[in-house]
N, C-alpha and C. Protein backbone atom coordinates (compact mmCIF):
# COMPACT_ATOMS: atom_id res chain seq x y z
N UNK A 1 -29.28 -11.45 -57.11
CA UNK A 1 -30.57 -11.44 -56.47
C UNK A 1 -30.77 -10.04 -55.83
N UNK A 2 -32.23 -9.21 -56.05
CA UNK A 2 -32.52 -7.83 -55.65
C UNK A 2 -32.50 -8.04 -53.90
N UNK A 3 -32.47 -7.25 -53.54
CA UNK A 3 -32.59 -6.75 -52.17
C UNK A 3 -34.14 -7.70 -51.40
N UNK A 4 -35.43 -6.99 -52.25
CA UNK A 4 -36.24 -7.28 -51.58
C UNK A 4 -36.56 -8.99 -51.59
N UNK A 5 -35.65 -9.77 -52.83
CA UNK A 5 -36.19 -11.04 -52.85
C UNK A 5 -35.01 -11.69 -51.61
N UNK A 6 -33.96 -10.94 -51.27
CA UNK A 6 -33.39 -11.53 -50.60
C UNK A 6 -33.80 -11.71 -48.55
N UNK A 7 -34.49 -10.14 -48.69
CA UNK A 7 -35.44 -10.25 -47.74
C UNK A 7 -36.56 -10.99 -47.74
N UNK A 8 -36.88 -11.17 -48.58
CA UNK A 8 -38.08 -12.53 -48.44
C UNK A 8 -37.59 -13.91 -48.47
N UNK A 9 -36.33 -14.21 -48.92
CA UNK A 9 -35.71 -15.49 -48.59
C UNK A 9 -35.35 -15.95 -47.36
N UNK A 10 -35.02 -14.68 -46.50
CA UNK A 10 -34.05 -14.92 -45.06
C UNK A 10 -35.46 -14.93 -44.15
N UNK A 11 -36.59 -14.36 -44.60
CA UNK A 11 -37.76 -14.18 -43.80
C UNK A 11 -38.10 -15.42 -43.65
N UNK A 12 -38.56 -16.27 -45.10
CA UNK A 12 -38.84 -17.80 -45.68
C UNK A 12 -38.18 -18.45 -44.19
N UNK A 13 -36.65 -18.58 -44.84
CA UNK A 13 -35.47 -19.35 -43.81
C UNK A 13 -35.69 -19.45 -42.26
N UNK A 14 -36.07 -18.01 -41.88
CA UNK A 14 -35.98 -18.05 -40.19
C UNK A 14 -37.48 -19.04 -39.88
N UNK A 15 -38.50 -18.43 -40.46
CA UNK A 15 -39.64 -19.49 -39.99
C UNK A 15 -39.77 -20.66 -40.21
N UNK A 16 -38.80 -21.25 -41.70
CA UNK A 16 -38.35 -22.36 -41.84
C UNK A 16 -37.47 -23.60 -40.12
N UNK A 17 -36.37 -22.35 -39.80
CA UNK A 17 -35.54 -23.02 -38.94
C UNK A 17 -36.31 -22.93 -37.46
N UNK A 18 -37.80 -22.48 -37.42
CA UNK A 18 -38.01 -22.01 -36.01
C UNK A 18 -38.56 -23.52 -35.96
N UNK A 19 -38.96 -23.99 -37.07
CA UNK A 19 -39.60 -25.42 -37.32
C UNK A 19 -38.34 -26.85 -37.01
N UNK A 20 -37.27 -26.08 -37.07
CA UNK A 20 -35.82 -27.15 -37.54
C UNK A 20 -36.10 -27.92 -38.75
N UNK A 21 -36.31 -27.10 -39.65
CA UNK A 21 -36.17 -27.18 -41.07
C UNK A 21 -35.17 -26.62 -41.94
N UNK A 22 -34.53 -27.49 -42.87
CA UNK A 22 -33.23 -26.46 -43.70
C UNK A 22 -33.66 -25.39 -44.09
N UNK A 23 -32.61 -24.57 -44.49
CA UNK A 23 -33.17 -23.38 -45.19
C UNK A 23 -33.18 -23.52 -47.01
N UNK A 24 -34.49 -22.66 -47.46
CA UNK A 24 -34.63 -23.06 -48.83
C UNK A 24 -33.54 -22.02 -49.72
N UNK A 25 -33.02 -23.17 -51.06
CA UNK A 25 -32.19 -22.18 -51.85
C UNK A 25 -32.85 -21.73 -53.34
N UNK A 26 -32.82 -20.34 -53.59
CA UNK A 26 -33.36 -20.09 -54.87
C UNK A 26 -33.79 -20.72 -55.95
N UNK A 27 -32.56 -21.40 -55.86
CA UNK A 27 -32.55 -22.35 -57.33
C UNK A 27 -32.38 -23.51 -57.59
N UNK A 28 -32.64 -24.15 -56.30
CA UNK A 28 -32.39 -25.33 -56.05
C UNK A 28 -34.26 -25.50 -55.20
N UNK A 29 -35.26 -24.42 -54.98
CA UNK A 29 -36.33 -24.77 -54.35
C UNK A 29 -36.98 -23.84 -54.67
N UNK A 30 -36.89 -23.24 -56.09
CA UNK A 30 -37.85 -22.08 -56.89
C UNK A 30 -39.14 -21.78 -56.91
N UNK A 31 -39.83 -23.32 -56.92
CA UNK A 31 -41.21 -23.59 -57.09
C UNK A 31 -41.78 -23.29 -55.66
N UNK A 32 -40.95 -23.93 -54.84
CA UNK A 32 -41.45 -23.79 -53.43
C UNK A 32 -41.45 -22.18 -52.82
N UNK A 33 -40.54 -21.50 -53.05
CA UNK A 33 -40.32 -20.56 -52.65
C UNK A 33 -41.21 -19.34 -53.39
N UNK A 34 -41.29 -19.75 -54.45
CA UNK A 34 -42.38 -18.49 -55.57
C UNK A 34 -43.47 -19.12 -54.76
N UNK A 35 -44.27 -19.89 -54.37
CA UNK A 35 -45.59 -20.33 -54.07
C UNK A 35 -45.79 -19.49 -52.64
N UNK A 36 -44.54 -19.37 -51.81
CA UNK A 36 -44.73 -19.15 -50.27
C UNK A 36 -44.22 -17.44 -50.55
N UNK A 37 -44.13 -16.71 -51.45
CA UNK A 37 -43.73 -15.45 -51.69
C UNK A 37 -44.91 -14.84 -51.97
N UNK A 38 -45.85 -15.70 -53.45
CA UNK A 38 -46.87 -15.20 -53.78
C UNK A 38 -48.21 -15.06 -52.79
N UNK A 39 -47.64 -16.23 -51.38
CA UNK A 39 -48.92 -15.54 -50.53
C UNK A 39 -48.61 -14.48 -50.15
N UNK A 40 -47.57 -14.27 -49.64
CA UNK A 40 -47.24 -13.27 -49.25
C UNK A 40 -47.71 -11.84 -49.96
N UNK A 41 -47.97 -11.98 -51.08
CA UNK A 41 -48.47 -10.94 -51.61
C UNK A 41 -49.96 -10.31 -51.88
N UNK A 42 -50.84 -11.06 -51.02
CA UNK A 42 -51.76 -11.22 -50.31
C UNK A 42 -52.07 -9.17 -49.51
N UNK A 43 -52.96 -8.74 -50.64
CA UNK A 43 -53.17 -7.44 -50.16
C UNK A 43 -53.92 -7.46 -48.55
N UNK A 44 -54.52 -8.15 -47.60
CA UNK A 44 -54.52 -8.30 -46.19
C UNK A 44 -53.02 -8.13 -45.74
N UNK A 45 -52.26 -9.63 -46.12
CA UNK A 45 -51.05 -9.61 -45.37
C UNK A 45 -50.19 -7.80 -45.62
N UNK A 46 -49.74 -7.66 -47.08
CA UNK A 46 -48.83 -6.59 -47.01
C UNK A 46 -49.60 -5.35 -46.68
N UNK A 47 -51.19 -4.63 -46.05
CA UNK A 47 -51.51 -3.64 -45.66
C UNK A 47 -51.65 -4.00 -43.76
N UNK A 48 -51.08 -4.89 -43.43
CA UNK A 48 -51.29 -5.53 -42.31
C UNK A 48 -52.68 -5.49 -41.92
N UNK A 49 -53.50 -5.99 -42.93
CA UNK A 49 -54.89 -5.68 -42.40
C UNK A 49 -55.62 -4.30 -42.50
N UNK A 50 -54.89 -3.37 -42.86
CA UNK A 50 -55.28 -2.25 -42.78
C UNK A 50 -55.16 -1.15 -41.74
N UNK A 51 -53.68 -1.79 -40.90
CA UNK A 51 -52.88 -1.25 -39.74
C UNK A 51 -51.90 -0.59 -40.27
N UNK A 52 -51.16 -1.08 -41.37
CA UNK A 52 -49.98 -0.07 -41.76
C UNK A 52 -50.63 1.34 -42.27
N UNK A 53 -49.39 1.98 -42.30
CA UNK A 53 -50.11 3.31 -43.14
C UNK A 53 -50.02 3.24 -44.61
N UNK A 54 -50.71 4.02 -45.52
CA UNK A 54 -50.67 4.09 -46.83
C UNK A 54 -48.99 3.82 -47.55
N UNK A 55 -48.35 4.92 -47.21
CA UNK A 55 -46.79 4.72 -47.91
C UNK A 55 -46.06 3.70 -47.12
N UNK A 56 -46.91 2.73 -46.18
CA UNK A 56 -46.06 1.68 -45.71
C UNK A 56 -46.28 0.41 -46.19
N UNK A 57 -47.52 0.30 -46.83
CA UNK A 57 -48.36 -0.45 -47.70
C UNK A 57 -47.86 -0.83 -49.38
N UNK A 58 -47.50 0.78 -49.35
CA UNK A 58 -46.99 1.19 -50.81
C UNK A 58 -45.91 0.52 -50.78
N UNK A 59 -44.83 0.72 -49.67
CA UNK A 59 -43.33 0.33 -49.80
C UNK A 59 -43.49 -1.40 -49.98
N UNK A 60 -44.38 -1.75 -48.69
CA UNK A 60 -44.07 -3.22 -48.51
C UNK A 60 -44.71 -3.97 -50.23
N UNK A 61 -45.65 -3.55 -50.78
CA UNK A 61 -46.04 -3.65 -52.20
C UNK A 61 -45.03 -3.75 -53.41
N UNK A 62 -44.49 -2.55 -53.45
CA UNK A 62 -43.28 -2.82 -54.39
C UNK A 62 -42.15 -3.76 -53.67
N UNK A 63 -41.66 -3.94 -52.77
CA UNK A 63 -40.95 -4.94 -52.63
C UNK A 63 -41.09 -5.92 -52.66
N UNK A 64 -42.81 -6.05 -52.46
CA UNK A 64 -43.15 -7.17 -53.36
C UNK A 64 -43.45 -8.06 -54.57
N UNK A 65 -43.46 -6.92 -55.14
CA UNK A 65 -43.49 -6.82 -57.04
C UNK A 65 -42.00 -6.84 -57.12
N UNK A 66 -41.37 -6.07 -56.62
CA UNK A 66 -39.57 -6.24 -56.84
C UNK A 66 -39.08 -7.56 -56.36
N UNK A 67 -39.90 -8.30 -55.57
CA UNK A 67 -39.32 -9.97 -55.35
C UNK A 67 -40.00 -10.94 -56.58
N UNK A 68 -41.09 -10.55 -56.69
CA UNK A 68 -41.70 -11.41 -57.66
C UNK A 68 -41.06 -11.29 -59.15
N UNK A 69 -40.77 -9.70 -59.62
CA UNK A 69 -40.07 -10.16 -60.91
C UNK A 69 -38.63 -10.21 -60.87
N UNK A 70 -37.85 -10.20 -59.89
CA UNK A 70 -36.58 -11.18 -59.44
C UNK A 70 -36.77 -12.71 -59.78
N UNK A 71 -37.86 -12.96 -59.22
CA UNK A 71 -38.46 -14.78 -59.26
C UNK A 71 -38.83 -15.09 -61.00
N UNK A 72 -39.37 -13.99 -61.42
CA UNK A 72 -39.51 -14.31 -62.97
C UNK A 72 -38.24 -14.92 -63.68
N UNK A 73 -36.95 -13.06 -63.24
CA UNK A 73 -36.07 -13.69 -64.22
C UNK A 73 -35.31 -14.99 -63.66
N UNK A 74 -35.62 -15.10 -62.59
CA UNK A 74 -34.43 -16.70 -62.18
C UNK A 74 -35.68 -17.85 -62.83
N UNK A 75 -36.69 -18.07 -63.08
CA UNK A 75 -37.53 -18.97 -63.67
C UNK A 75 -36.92 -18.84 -65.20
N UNK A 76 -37.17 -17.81 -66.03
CA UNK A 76 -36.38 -17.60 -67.07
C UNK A 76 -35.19 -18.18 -67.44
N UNK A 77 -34.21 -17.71 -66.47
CA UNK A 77 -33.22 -18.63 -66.54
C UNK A 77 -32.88 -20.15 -65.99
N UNK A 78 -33.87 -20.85 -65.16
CA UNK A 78 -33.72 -21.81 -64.65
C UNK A 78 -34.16 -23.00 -66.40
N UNK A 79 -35.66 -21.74 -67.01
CA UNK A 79 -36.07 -22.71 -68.10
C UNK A 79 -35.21 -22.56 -69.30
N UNK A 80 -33.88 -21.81 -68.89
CA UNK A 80 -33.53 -21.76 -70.28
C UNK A 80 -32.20 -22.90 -70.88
């Protein structure tokens, strides 16, 4: 698992447990977890509204494209 999907898992987890909820596992809660990633990719959320700066926008963007096709290939392999 890449870096940035693993930062979006532990992110998932903590707001998960602030609830006292388990924490979700890749591949055992794929569907759930691609659904709560892809908001995340929500051009409001990752430009914080239009508070971050440009190359902070940029960064948080590709790490978001770098979590999402992480999530591809584990779908790939989950359907294979």
């Amino acid at each position: 698992m890449n870096r940035a999907l693993v930062n979006y898992v532990d992110f998932i987890n903590y707001r998960r447990s602030l609830f006292g909820h388990a924490p979700w596992d890749v591949y055992d809660n794929y569907a759930e977890l691609r659904e709560e990633i892809d908001v995340l990719g929500d051009p409001e959320i990752l430009s914080g509204d239009g508070e971050y700066s440009r190359a902070e926008t940029q960064r948080r963007t590709d790490d978001w494209l770098d979590a999402m096709a992480e999530l591809d290939r584990i779908g790939q392999e989950l359907m294979a």
